[in-house]
N, C-alpha and C. Protein backbone atom coordinates (compact mmCIF):
# COMPACT_ATOMS: atom_id res chain seq x y z
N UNK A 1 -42.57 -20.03 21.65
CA UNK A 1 -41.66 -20.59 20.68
C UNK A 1 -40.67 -19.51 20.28
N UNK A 2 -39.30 -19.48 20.38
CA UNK A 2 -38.58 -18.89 19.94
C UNK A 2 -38.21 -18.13 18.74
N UNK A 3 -37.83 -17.94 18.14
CA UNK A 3 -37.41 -17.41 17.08
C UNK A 3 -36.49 -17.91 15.82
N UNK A 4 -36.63 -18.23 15.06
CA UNK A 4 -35.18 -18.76 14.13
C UNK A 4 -34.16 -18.01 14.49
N UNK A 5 -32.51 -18.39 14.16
CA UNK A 5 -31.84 -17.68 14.10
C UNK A 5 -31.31 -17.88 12.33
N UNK A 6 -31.96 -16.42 11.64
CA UNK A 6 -31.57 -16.14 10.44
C UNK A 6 -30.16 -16.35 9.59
N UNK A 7 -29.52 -15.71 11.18
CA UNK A 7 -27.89 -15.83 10.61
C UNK A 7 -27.31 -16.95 10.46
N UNK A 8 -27.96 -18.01 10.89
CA UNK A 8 -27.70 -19.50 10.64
C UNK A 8 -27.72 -19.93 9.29
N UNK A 9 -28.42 -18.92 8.44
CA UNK A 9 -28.69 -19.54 6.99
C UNK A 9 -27.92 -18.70 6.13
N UNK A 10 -27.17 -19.46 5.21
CA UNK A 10 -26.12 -18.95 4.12
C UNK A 10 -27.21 -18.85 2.77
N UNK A 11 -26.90 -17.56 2.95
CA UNK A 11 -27.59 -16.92 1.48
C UNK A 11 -26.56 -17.70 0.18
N UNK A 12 -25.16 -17.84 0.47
CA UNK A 12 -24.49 -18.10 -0.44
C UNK A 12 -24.15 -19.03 -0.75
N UNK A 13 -24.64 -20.04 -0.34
CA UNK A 13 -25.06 -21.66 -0.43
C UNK A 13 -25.68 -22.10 -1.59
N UNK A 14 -25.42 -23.01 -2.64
CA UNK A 14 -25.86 -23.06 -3.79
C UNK A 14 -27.74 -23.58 -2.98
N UNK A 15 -28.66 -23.73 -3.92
CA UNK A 15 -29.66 -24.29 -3.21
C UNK A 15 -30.11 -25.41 -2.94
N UNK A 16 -29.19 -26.03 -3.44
CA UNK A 16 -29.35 -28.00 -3.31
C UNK A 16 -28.73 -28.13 -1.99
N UNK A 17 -27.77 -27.49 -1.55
CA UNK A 17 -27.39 -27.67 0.13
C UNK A 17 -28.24 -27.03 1.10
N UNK A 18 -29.12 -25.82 0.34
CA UNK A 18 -30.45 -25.39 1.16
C UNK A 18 -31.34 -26.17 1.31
N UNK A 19 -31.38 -26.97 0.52
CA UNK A 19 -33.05 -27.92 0.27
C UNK A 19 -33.88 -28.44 1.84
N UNK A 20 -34.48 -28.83 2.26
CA UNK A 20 -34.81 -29.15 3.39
C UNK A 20 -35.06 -30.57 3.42
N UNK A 21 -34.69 -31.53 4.27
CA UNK A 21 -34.66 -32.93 3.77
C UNK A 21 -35.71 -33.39 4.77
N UNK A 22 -36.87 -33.36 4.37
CA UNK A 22 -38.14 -34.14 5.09
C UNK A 22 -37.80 -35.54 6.12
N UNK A 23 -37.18 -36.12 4.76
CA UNK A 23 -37.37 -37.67 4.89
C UNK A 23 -36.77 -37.92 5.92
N UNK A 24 -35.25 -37.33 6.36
CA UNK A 24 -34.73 -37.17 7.53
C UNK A 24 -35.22 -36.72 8.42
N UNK A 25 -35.69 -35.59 8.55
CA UNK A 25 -36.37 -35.12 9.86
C UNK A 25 -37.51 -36.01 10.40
N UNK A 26 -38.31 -36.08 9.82
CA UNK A 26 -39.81 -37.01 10.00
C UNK A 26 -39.14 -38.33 10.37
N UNK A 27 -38.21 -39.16 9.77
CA UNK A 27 -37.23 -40.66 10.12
C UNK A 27 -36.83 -40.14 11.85
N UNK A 28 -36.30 -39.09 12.16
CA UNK A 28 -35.80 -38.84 13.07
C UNK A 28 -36.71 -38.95 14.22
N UNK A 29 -37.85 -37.98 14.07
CA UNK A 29 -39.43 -37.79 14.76
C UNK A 29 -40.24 -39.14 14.81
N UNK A 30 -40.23 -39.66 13.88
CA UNK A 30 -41.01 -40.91 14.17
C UNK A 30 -40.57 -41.84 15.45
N UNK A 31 -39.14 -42.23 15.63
CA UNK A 31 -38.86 -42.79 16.69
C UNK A 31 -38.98 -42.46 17.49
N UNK A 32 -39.05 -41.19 18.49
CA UNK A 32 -39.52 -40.47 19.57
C UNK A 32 -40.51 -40.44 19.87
N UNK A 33 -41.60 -40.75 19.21
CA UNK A 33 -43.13 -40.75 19.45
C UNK A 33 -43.74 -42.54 20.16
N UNK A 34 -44.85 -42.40 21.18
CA UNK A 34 -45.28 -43.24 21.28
C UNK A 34 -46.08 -44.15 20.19
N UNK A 35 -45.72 -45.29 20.40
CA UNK A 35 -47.06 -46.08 19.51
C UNK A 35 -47.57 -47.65 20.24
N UNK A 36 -49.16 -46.92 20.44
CA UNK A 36 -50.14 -47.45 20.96
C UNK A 36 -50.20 -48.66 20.21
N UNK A 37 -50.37 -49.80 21.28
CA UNK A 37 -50.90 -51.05 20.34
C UNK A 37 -51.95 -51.49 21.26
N UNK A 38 -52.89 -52.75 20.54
CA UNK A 38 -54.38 -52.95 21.03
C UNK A 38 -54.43 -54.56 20.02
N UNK A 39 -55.36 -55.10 20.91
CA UNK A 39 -55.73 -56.70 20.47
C UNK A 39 -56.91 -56.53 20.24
N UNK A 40 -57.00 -56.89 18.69
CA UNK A 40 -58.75 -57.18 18.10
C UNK A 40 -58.80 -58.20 17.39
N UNK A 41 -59.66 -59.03 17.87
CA UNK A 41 -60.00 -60.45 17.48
C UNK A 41 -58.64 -61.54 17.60
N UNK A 42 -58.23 -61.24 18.99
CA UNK A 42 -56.81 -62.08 18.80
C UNK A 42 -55.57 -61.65 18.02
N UNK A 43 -55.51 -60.62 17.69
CA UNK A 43 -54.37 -60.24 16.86
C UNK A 43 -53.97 -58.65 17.27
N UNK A 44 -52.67 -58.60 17.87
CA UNK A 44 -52.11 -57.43 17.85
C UNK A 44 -51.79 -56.23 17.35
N UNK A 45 -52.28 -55.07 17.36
CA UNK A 45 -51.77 -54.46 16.32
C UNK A 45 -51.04 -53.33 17.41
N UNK A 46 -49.86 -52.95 16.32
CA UNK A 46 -49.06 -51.41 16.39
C UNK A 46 -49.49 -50.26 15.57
N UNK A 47 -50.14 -49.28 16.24
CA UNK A 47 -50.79 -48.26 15.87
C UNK A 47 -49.71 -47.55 15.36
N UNK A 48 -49.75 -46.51 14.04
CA UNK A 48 -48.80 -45.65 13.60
C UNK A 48 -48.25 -44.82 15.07
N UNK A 49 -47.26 -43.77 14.89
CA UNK A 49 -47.36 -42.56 15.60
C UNK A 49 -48.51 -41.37 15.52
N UNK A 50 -48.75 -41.04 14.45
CA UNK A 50 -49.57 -40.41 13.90
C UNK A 50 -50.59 -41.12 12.52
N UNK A 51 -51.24 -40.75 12.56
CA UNK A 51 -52.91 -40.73 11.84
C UNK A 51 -52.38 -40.63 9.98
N UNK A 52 -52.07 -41.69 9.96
CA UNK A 52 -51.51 -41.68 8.27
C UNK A 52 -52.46 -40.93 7.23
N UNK A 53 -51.87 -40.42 6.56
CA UNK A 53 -52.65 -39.24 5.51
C UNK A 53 -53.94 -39.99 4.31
N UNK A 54 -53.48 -41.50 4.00
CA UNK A 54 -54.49 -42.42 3.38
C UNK A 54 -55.34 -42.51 4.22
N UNK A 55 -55.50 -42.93 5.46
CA UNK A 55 -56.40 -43.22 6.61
C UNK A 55 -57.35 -42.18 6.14
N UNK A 56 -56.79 -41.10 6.41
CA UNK A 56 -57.44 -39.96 6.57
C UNK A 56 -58.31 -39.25 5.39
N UNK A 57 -57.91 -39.72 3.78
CA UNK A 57 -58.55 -39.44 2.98
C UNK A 57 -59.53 -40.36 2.36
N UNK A 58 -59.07 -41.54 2.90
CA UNK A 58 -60.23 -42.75 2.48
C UNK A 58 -61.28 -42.99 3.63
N UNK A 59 -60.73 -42.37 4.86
CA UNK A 59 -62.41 -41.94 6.04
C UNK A 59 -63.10 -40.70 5.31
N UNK A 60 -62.72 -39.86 4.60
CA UNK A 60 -63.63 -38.99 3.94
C UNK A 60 -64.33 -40.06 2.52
N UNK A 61 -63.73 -40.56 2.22
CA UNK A 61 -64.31 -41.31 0.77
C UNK A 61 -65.41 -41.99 0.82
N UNK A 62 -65.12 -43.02 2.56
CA UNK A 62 -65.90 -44.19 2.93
C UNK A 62 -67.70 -43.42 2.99
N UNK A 63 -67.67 -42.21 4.14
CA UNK A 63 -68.51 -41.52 4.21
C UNK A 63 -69.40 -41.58 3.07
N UNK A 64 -68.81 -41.57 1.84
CA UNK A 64 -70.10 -41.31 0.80
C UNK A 64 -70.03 -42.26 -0.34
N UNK A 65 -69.54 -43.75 0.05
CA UNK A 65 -69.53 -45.24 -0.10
C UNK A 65 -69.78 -46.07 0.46
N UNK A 66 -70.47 -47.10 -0.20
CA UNK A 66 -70.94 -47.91 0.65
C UNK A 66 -70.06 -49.23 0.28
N UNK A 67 -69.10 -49.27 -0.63
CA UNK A 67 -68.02 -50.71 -0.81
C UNK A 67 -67.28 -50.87 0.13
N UNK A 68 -67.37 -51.73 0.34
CA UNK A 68 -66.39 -52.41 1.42
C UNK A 68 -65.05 -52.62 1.31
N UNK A 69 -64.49 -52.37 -0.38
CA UNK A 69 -63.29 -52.57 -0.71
C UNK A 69 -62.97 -51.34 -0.04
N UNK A 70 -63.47 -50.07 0.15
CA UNK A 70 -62.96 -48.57 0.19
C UNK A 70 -62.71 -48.70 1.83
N UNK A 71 -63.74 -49.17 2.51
CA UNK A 71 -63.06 -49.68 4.07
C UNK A 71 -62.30 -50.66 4.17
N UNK A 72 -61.99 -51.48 3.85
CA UNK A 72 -60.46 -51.74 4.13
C UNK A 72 -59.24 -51.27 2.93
N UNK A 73 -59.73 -50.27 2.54
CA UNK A 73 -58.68 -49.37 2.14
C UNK A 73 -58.79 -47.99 3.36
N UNK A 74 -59.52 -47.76 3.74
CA UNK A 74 -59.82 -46.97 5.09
C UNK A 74 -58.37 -47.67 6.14
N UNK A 75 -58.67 -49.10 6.09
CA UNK A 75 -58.68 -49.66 7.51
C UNK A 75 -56.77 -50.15 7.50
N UNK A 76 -56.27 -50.30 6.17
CA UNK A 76 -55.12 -50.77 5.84
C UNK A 76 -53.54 -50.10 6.42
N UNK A 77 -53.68 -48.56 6.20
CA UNK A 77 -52.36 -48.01 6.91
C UNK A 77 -52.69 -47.94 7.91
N UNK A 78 -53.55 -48.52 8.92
CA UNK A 78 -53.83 -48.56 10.60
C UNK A 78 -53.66 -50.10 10.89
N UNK A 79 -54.31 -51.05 10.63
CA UNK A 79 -54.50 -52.05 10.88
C UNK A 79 -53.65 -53.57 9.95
N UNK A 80 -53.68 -52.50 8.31
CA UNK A 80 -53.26 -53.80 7.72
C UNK A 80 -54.31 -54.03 6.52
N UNK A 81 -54.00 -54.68 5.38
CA UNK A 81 -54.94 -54.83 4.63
C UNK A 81 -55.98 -56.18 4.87
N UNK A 82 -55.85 -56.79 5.83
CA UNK A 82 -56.53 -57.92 6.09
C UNK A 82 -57.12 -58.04 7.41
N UNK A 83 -57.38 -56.81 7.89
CA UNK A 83 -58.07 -56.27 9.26
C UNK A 83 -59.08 -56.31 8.96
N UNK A 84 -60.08 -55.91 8.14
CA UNK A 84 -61.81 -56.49 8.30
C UNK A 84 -62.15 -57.15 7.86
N UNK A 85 -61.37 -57.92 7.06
CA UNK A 85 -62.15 -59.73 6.87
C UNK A 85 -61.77 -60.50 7.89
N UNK A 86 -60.29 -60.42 8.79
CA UNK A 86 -60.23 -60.92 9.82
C UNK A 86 -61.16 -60.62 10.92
N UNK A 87 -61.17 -59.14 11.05
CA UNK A 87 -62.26 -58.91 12.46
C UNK A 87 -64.11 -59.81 12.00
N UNK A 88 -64.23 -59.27 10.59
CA UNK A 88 -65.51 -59.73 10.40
C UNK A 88 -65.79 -61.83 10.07
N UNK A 89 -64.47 -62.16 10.00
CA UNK A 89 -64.45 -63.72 10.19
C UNK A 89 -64.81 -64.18 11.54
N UNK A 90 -64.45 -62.97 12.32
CA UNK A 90 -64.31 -63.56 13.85
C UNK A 90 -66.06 -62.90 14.92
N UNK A 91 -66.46 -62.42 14.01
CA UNK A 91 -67.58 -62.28 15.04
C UNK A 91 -68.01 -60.31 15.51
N UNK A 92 -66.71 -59.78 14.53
CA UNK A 92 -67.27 -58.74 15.15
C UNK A 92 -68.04 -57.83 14.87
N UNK A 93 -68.79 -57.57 15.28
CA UNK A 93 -70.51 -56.54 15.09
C UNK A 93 -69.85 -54.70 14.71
N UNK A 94 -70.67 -54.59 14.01
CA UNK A 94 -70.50 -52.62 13.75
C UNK A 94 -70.42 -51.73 14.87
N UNK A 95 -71.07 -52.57 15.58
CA UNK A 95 -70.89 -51.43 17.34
C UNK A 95 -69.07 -51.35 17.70
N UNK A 96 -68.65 -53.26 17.61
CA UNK A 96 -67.28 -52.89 18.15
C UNK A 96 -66.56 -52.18 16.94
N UNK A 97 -66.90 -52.61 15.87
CA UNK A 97 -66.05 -51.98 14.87
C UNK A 97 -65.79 -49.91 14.70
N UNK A 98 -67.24 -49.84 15.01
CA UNK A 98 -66.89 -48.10 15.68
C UNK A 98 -66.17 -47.95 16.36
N UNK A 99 -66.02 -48.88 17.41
CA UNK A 99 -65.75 -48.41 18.65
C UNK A 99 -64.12 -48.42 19.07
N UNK A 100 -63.49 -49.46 17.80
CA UNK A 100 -62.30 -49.73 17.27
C UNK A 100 -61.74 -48.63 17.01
N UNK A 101 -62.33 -48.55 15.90
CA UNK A 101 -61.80 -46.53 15.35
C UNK A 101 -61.80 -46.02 16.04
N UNK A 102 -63.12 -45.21 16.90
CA UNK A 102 -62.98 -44.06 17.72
C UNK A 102 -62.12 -44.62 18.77
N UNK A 103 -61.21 -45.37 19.13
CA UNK A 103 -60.37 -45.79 20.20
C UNK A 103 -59.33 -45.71 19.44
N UNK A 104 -58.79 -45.95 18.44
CA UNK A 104 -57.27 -46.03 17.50
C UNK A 104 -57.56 -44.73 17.37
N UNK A 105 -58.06 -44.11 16.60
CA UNK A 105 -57.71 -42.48 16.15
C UNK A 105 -57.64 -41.44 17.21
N UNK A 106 -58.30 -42.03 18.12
CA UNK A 106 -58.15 -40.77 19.52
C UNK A 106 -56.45 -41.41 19.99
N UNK A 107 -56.53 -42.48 20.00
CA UNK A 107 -54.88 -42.89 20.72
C UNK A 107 -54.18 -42.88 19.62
N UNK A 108 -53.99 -43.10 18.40
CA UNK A 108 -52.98 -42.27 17.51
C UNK A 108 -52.45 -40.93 17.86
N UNK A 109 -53.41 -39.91 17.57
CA UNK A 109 -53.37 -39.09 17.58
C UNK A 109 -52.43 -38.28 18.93
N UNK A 110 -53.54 -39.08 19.98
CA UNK A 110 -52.77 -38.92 21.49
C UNK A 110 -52.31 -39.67 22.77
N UNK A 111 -51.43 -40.94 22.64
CA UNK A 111 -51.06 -42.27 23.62
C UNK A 111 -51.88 -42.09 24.51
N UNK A 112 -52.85 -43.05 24.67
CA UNK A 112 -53.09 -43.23 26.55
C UNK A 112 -54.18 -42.11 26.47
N UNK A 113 -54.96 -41.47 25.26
CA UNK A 113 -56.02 -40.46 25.85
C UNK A 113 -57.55 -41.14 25.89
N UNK A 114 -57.54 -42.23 25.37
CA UNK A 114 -58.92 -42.93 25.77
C UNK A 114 -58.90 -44.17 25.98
N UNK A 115 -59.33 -44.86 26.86
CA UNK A 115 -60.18 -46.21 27.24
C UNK A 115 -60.75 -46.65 26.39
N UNK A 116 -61.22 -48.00 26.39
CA UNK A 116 -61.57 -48.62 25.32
C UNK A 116 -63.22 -48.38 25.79
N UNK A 117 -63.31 -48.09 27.47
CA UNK A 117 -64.50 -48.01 27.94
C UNK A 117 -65.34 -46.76 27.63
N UNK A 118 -64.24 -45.92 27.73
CA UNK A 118 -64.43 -44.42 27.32
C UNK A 118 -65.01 -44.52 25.39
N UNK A 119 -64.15 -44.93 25.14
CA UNK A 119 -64.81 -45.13 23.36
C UNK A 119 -66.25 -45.87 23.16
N UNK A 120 -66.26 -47.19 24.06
CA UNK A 120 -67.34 -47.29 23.80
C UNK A 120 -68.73 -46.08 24.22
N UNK A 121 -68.27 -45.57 25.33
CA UNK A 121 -69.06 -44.24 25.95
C UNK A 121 -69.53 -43.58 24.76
N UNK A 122 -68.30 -43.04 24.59
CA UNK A 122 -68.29 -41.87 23.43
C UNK A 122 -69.32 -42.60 21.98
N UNK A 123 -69.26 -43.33 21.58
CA UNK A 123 -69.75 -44.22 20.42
C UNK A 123 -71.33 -44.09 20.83
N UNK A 124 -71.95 -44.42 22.26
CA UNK A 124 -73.02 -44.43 22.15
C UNK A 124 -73.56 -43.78 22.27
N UNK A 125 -73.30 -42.46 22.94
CA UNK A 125 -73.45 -41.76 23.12
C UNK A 125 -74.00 -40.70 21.93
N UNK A 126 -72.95 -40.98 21.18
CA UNK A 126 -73.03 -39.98 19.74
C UNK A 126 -74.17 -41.20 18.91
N UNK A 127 -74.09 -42.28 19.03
CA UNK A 127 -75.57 -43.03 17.94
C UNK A 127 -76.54 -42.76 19.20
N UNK A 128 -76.87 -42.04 20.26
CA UNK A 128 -77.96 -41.61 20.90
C UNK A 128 -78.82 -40.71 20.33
N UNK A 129 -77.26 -39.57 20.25
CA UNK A 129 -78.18 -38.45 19.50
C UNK A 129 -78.50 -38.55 18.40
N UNK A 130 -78.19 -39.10 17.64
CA UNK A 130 -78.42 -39.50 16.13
C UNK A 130 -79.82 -40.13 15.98
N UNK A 131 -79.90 -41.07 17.28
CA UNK A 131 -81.74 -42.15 17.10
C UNK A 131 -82.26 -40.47 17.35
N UNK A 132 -81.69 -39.57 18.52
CA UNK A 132 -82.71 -38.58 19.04
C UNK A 132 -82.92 -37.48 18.13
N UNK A 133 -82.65 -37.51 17.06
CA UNK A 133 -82.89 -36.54 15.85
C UNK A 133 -82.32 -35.64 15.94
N UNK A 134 -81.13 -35.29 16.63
CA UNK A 134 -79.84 -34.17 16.16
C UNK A 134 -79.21 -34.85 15.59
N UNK A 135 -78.79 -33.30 15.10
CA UNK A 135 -78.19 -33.40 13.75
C UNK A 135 -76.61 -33.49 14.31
N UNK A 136 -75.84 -35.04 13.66
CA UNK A 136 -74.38 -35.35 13.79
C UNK A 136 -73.95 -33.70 13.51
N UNK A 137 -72.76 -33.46 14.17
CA UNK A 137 -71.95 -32.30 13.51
C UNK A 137 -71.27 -32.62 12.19
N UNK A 138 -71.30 -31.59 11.71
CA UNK A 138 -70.75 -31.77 10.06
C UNK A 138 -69.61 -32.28 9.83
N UNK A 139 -69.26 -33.35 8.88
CA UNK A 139 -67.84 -33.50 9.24
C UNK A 139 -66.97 -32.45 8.49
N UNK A 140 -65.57 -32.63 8.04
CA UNK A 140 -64.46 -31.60 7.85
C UNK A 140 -64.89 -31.31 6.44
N UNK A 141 -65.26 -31.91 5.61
CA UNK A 141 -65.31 -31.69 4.22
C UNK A 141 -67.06 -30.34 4.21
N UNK A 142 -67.85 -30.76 4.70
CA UNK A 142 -69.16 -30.54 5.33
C UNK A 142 -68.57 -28.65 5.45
N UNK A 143 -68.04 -28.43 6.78
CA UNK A 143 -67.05 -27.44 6.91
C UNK A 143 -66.70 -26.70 6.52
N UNK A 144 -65.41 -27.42 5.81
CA UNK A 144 -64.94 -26.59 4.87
C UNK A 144 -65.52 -26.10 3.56
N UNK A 145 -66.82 -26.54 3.05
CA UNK A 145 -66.99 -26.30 2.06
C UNK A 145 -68.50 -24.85 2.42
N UNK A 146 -68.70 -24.44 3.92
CA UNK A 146 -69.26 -23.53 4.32
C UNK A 146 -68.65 -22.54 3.88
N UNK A 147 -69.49 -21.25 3.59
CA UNK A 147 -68.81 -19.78 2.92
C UNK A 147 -68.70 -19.29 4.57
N UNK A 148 -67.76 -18.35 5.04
CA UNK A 148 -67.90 -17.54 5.95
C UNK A 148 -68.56 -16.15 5.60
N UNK A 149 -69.46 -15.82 6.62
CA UNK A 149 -70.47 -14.97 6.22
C UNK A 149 -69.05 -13.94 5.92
N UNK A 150 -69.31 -12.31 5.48
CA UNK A 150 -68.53 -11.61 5.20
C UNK A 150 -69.27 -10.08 5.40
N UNK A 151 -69.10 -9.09 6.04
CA UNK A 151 -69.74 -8.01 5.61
C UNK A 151 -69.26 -7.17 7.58
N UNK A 152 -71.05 -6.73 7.62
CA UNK A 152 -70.42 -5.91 9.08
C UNK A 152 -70.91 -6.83 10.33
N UNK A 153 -69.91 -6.52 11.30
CA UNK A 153 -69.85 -6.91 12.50
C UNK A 153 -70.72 -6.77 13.36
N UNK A 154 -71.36 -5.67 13.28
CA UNK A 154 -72.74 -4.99 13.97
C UNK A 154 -72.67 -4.04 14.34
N UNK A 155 -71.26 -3.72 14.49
CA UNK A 155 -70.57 -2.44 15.29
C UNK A 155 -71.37 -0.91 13.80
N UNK A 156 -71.56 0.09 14.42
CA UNK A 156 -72.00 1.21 13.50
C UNK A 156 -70.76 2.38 13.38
């Protein structure tokens, strides 16, 4: 990655013409990006470009809830607010409903990087080890809230 060029920026610019305008740039970026769409239970959906920031803080919430209002508040900036009473009107079981997610958030994230066959893979794979008594990996909150050890390296 290159370098800025510094001299591009006027020190003597009041700072409201410095400001950096998000809303534009990101408006700009959004159209350039792929977006994945997928049929569940008869109904189409258009996946964001990227992994919306609610998504992402109400999959940490859901984790340590068990209301159902909080998943389809999970499920709403992906799908819509009427995505799991529709999927669950129509028949669909917790297996596909994993298998939903781990297929939208891997193809959000990255167009075209998993199969729906591949997700289901991946899905059972991971409730394998789970019946087989390993331990899920921690999720991000799990993580982050680890101290990093601190002291010597081993070196003398």
């Amino acid at each position: 990655m290159s370098e800025p060029n510094l001299d591009e920026y006027d020190d003597e610019k009041p700072l409201a013409e410095q400001a950096a305008d998000f809303d534009a740039f990101f408006g700009e970026e959004v159209n350039r990006r792929e977006r994945p769409t997928l049929t569940v239970c008869g109904k189409t959906y258009t996946l964001p470009d990227s992994l919306p920031l609610m998504f992402t803080l109400q999959a940490e919430r859901v984790q340590e809830s068990s209301s159902v209002d909080d998943v389809r508040k999970m499920l709403a900036p992906l799908f819509g607010a009427d995505a799991l009473d529709h999927w669950a009107d129509n028949g669909m079981t917790d297996r596909q409903f994993r298998i939903v997610l781990v297929y939208a958030t891997a193809n959000v994230r990255t167009p075209g990087s998993l199969t729906m066959q591949a997700a289901a893979e991946l899905h059972d794979r991971q409730e394998a080890e789970k019946a087989a008594g390993k331990a899920p990996s921690p999720n991000r909150a799990a993580r982050r809230s680890k101290t990093k050890k601190r002291g010597s390296s081993g070196k003398q």
